[in-house]
Structure formats: structure tokens, C-alpha cells
N, C-alpha and C. Protein backbone atom coordinates (compact mmCIF):
# COMPACT_ATOMS: atom_id res chain seq x y z
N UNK A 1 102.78 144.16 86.54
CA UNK A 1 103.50 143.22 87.36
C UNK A 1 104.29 142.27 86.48
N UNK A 2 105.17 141.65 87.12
CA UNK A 2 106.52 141.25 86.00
C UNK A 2 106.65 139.83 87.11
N UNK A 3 106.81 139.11 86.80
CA UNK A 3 107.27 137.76 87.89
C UNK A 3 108.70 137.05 87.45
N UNK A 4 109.50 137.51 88.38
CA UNK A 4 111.43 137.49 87.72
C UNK A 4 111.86 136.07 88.71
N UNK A 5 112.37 134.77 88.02
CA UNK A 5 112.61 133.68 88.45
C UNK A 5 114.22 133.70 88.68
N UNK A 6 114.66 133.98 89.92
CA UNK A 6 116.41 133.66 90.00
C UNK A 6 116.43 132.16 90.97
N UNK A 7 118.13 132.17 90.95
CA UNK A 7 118.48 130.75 91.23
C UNK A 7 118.96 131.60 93.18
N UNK A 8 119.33 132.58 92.76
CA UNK A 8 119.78 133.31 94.27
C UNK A 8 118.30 133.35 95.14
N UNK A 9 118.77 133.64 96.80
CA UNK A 9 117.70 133.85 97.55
C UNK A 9 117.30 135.88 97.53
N UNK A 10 118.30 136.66 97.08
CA UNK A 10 118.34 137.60 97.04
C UNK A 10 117.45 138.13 96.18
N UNK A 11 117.10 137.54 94.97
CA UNK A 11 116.20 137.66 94.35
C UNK A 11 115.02 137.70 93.74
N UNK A 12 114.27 138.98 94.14
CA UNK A 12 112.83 138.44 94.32
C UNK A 12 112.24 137.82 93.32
N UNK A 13 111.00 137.17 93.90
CA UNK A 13 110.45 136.16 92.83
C UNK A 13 109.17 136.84 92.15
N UNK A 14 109.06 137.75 92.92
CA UNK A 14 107.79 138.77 92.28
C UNK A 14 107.96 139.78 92.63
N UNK A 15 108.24 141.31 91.19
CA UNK A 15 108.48 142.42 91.21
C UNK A 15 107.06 142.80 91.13
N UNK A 16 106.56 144.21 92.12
CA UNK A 16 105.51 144.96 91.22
C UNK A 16 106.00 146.05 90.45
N UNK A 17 105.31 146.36 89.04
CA UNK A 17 106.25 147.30 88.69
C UNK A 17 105.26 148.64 88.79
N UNK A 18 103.73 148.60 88.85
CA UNK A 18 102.62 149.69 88.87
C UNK A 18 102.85 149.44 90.41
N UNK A 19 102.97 151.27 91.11
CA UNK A 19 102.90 151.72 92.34
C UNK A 19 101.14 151.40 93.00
N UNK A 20 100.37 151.84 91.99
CA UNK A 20 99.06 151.53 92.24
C UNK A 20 98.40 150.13 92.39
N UNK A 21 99.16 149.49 92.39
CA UNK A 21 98.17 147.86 92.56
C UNK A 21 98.15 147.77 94.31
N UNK A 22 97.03 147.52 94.49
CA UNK A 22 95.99 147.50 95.91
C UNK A 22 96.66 145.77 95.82
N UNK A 23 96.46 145.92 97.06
CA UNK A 23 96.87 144.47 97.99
C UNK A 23 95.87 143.60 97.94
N UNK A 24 94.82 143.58 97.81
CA UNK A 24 93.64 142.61 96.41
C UNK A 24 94.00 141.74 95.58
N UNK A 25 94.17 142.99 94.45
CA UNK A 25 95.06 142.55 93.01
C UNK A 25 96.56 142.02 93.31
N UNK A 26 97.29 141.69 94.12
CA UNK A 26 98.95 141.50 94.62
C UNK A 26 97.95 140.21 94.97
N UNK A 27 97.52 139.71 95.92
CA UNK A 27 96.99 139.02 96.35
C UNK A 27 96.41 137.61 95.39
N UNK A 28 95.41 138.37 94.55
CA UNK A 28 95.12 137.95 93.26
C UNK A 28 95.52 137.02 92.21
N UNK A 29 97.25 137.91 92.16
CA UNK A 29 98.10 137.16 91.31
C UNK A 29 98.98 136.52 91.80
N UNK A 30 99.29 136.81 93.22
CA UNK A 30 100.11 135.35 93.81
C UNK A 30 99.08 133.98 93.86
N UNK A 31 97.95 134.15 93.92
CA UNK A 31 97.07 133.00 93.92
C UNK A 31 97.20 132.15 92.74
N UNK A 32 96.92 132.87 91.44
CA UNK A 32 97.10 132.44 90.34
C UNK A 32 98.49 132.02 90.26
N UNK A 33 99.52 132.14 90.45
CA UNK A 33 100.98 131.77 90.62
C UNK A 33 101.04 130.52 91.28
N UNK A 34 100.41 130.79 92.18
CA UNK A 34 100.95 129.28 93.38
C UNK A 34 100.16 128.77 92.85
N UNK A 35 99.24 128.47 91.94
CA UNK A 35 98.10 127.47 91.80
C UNK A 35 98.82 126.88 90.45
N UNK A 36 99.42 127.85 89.21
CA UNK A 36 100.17 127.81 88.45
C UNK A 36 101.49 126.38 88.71
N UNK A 37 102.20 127.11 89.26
CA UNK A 37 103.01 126.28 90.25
C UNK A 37 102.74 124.75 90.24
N UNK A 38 101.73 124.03 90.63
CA UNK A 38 101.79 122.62 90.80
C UNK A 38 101.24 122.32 89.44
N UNK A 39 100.94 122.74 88.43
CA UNK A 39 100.45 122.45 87.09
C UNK A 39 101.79 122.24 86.38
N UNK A 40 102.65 123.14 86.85
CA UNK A 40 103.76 123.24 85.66
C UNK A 40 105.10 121.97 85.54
N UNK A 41 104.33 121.15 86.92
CA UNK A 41 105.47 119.86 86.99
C UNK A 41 104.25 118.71 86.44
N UNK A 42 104.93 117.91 85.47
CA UNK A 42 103.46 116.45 85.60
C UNK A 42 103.62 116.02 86.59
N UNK A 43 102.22 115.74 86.90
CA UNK A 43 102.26 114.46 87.66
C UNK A 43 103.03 113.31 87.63
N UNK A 44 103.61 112.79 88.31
CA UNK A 44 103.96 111.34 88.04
C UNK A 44 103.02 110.00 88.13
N UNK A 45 103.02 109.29 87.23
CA UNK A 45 102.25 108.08 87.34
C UNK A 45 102.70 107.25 87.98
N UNK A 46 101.39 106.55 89.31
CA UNK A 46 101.87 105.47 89.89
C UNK A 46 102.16 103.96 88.88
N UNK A 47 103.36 103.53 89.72
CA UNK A 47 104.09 102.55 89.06
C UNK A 47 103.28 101.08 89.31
N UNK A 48 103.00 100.52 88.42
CA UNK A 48 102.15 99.42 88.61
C UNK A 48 103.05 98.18 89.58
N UNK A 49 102.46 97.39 90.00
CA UNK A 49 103.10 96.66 90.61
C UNK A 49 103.61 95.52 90.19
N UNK A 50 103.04 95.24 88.76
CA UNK A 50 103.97 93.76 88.18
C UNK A 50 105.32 94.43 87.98
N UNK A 51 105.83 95.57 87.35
CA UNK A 51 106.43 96.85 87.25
C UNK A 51 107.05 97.35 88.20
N UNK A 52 107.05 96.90 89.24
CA UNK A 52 108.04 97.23 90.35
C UNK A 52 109.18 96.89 90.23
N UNK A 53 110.56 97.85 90.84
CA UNK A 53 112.12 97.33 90.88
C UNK A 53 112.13 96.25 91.96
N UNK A 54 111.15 96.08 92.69
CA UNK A 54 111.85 95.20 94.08
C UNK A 54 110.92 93.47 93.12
N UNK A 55 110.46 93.56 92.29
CA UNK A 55 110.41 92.54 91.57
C UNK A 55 111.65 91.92 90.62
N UNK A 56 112.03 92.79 90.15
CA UNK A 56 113.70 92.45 89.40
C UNK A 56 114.72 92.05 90.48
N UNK A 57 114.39 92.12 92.08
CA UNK A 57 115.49 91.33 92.69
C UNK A 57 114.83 89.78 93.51
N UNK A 58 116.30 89.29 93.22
CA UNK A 58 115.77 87.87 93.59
C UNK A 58 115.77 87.82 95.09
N UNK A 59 114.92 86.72 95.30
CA UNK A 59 114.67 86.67 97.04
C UNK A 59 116.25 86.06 97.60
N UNK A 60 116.39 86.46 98.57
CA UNK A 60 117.28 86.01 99.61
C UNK A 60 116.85 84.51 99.97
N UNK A 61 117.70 83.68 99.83
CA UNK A 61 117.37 82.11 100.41
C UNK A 61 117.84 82.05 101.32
N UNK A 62 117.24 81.23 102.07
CA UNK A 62 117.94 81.63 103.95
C UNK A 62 118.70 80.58 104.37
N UNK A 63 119.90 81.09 104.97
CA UNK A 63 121.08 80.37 105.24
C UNK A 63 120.80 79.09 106.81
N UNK A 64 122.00 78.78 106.53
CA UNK A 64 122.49 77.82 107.69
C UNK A 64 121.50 76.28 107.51
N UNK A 65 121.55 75.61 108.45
CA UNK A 65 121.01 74.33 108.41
C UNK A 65 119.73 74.52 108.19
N UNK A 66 119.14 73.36 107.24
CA UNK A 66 118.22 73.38 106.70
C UNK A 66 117.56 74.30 105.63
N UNK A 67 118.29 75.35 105.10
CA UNK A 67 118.18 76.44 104.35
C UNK A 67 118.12 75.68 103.02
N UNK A 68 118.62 74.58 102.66
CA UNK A 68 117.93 74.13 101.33
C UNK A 68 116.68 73.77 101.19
N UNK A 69 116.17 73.44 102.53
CA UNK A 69 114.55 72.91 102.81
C UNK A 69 113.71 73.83 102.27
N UNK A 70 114.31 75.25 103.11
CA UNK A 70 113.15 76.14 102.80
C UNK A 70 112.53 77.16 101.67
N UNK A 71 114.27 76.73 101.15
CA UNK A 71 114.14 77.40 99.42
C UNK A 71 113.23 76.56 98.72
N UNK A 72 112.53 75.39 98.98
CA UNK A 72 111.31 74.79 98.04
C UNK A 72 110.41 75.61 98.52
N UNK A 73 109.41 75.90 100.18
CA UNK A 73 108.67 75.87 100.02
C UNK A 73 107.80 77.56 99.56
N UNK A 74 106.93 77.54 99.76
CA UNK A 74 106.07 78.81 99.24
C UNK A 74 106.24 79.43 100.61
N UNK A 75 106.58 81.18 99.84
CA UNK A 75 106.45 81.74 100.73
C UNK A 75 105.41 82.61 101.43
């Protein structure tokens, strides 16, 4: 068995090339493939939160009357 990676949909993603492999063994090695499969990307690490982008933007101060008031207090 040969496992051929194209960018087309036409192209299969798994050739058998032995006439004799039982639907078991086919079985077998697509398992090992798809399990393959989520190993071969890393993981990504969660992003800590002091480390967040929505920390690099500044808060919105809120408009109209009295909007200088409320930019003192805690939000």
C-alpha cells in the first residue's frame, strides 16, 4: 500500500497497490492514518491572558455629557 497526497479532488488519497489486502488490513491502515493525521499538526498553545491582543487595545471612554466623569471611575 502506497498513500499518494494531491492538492486535486480527483486524486486519491490512498492507493492499494497488493490485490490481496482483505478489508481488515485496508481498514487497519486507514486507522493508523487518521490517527497519524492529528499528530502531524502541533498543537497550539493556549494564549495566556496577561498576553492577550484585546489587552493591547485601549478602552473606549464613553462619550457625550458627563463622559469625563466616567473615564475616572473603575470599571
Amino acid at each position: 500500500m502506497s498513500a499518494a497526497t494531491g492538492s486535486s479532488d480527483s486524486t486519491p488519497v490512498l492507493r492499494i497497490v497488493t490485490p490481496d489486502a482483505t478489508p481488515e488490513e485496508i481498514a487497519a491502515i486507514v486507522a493508523v492514518f487518521s490517527a497519524m493525521g492529528g499528530a502531524a499538526a502541533p498543537a497550539k498553545k493556549p494564549v495566556p491572558v496577561w498576553a492577550a491582543n484585546a489587552r493591547r487595545v485601549r478602552p473606549q471612554h464613553p462619550h457625550g455629557p458627563g463622559g469625563w466623569r466616567a473615564s475616572g471611575l473603575p470599571r
